[in-house]
Protein backbone atom coordinates (compact mmCIF):
# COMPACT_ATOMS: atom_id res chain seq x y z
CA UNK A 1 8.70 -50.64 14.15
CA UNK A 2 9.50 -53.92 12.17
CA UNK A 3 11.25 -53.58 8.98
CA UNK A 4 8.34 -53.75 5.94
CA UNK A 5 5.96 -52.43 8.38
CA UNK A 6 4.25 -49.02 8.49
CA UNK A 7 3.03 -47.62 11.71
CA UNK A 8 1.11 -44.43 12.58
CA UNK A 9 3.21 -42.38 15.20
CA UNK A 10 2.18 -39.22 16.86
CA UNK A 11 4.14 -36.53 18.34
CA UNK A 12 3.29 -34.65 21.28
CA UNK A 13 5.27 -31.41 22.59
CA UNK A 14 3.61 -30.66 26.18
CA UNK A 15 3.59 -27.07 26.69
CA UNK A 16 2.35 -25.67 30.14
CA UNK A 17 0.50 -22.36 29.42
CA UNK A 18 0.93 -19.72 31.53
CA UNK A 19 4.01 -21.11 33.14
CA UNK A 20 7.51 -20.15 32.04
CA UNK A 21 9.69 -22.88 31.21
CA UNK A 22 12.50 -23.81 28.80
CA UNK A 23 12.08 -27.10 28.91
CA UNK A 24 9.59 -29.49 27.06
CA UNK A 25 8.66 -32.81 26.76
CA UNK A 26 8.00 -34.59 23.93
CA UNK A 27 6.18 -37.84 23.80
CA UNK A 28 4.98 -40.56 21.27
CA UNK A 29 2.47 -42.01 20.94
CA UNK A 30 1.97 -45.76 19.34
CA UNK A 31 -0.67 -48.41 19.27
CA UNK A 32 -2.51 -46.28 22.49
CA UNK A 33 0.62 -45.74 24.15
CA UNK A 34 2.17 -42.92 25.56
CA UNK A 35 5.92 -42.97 26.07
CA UNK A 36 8.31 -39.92 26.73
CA UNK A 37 11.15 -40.48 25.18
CA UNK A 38 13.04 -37.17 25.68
CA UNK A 39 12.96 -33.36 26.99
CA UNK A 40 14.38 -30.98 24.47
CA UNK A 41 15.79 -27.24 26.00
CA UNK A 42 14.83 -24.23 24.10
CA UNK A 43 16.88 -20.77 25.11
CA UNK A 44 14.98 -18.70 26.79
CA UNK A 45 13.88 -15.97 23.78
CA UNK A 46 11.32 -14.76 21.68
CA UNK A 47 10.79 -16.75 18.61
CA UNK A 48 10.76 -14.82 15.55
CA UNK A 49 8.25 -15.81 12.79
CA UNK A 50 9.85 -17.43 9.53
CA UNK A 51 10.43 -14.60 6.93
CA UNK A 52 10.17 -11.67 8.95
CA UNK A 53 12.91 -9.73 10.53
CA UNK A 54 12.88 -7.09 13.49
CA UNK A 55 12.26 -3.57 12.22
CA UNK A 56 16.42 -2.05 12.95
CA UNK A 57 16.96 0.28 15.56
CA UNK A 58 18.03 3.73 14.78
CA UNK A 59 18.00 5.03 18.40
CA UNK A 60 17.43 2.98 22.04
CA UNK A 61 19.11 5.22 24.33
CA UNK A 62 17.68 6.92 27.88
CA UNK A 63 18.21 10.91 28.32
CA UNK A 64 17.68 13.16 30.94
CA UNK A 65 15.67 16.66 30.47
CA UNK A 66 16.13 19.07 32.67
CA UNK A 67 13.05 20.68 35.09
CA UNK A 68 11.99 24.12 33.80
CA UNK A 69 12.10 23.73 29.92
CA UNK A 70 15.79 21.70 29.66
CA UNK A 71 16.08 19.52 26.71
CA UNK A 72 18.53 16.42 25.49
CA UNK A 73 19.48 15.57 21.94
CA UNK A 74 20.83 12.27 20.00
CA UNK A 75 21.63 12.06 16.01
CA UNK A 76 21.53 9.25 13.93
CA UNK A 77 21.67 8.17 10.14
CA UNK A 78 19.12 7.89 7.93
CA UNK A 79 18.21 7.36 3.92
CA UNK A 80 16.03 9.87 2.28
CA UNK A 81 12.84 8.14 1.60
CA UNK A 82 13.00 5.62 4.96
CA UNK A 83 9.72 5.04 7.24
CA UNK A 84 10.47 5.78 11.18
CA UNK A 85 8.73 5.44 14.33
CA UNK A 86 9.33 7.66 17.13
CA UNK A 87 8.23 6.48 20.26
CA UNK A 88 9.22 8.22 23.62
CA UNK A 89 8.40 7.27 26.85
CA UNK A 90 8.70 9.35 29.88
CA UNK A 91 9.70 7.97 33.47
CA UNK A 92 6.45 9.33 34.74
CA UNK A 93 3.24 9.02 33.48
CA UNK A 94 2.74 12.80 33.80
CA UNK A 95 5.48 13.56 32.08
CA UNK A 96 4.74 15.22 28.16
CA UNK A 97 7.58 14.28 26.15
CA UNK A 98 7.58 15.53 22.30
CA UNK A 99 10.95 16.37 20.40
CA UNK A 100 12.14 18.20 17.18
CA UNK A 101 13.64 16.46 14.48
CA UNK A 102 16.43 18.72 12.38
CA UNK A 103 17.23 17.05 9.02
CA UNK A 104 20.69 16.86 7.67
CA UNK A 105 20.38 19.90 5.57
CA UNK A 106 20.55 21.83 8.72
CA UNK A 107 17.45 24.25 7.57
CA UNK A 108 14.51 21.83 7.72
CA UNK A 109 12.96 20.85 11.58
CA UNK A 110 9.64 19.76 11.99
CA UNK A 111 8.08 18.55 15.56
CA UNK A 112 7.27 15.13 16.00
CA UNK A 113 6.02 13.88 18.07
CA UNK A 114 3.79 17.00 18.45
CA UNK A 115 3.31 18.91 22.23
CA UNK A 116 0.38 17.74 23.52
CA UNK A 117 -0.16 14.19 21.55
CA UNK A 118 1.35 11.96 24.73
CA UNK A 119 -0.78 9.77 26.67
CA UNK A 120 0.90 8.88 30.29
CA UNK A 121 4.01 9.95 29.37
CA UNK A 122 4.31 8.02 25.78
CA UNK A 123 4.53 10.22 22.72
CA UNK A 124 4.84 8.67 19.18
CA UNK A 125 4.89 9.51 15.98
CA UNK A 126 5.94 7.87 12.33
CA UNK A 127 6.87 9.83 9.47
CA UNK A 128 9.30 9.31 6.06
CA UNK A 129 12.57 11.30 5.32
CA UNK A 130 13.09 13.36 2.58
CA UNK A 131 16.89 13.55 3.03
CA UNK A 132 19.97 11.56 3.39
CA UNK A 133 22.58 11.94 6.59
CA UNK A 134 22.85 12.73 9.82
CA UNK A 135 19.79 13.28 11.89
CA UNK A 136 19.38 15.43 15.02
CA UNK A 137 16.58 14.85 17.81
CA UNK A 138 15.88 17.29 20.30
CA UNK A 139 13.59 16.22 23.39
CA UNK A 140 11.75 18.69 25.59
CA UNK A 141 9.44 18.00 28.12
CA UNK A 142 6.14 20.14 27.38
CA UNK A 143 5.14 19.55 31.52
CA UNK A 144 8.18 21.34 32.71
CA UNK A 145 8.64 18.31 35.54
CA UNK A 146 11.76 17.10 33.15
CA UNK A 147 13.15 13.30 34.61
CA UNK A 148 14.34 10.44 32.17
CA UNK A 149 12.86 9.86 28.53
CA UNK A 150 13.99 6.75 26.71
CA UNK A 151 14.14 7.46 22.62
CA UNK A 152 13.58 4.89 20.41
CA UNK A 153 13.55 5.10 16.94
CA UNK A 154 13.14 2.64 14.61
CA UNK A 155 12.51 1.87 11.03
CA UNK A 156 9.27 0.77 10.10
C-alpha cells in the first residue's frame, strides 16, 4: 500500500477440520488476490476461553481396591463452604465404584458417590463442605471384582 492510500485487506487463517495440525497458514487477500505470506505454529494444547480458568484439582490420582470388599483412601484440603465434584472411574465398565467421604472433624462421613449410582464403571457426585481441613476418601468397589479406580476431585 502507497503512502495516503487506504486499502481493504483481508485475513485468512486456513484451518483443516478434522485434521490435527499445529501449523496454519495465513493469507491476504488484496485487490482479488490471494497471497500467503506466512505459516504461524501454535503448541499443540487446548485453548482456554478468555476469562475463565480450569476448575483446580483437589485429587487426580489412580488406586487399587482390592477383590472381595478391599478399599483405598486419599485426603486432601478443603474450605468449609467449597463446591466439589467427585467423579470416579473404574478400569472396567462393570466395575461399581462409590466412596465415603470423612470430614475433618473426624465424626461426620457421608457416602458419595452413593452404591449403586455408577453407570459403566463411572460414579459421580457434587456436593459443598461444611468444614475446613483435611479430607479423607475412602473407595470401595460395591461389585466385589476390585481393579484400578482413578479419583478425581475437583472444585466446581
Amino acid at each position: 500500500m502507497g503512502e495516503g492510500h487506504d486499502e481493504e485487506v483481508t485475513l485468512l487463517l486456513q484451518y483443516f477440520r478434522g485434521r490435527p495440525t499445529t501449523s496454519f497458514p495465513i493469507f491476504i487477500y488484496t485487490k482479488k488476490t490471494w497471497s500467503n505470506i506466512i505459516n504461524i505454529c501454535i503448541p499443540n494444547q487446548t485453548p482456554q476461553p478468555t476469562g475463565q480458568q480450569l476448575p483446580p484439582t483437589l485429587v487426580n490420582t489412580n488406586r487399587t481396591i482390592g477383590a472381595g470388599g478391599g478399599f483405598a483412601e486419599v485426603t486432601f484440603s478443603a474450605n468449609n463452604g467449597q463446591r466439589i465434584r467427585i467423579t470416579l472411574t473404574g478400569s472396567s465398565s462393570m466395575m461399581e465404584p462409590y466412596g465415603s467421604l470423612e470430614y475433618p472433624d473426624g465424626m461426620t462421613s457421608i457416602y458419595t458417590p452413593d452404591l449403586g449410582s455408577s453407570l459403566n464403571g463411572v460414579n459421580t457426585s457434587e456436593l459443598i463442605l461444611t468444614q475446613s481441613g483435611t479430607y479423607t476418601y475412602v473407595i470401595f468397589d460395591g461389585s466385589n471384582i476390585g481393579g484400578q479406580v482413578n479419583v478425581k476431585i475437583e472444585m466446581i
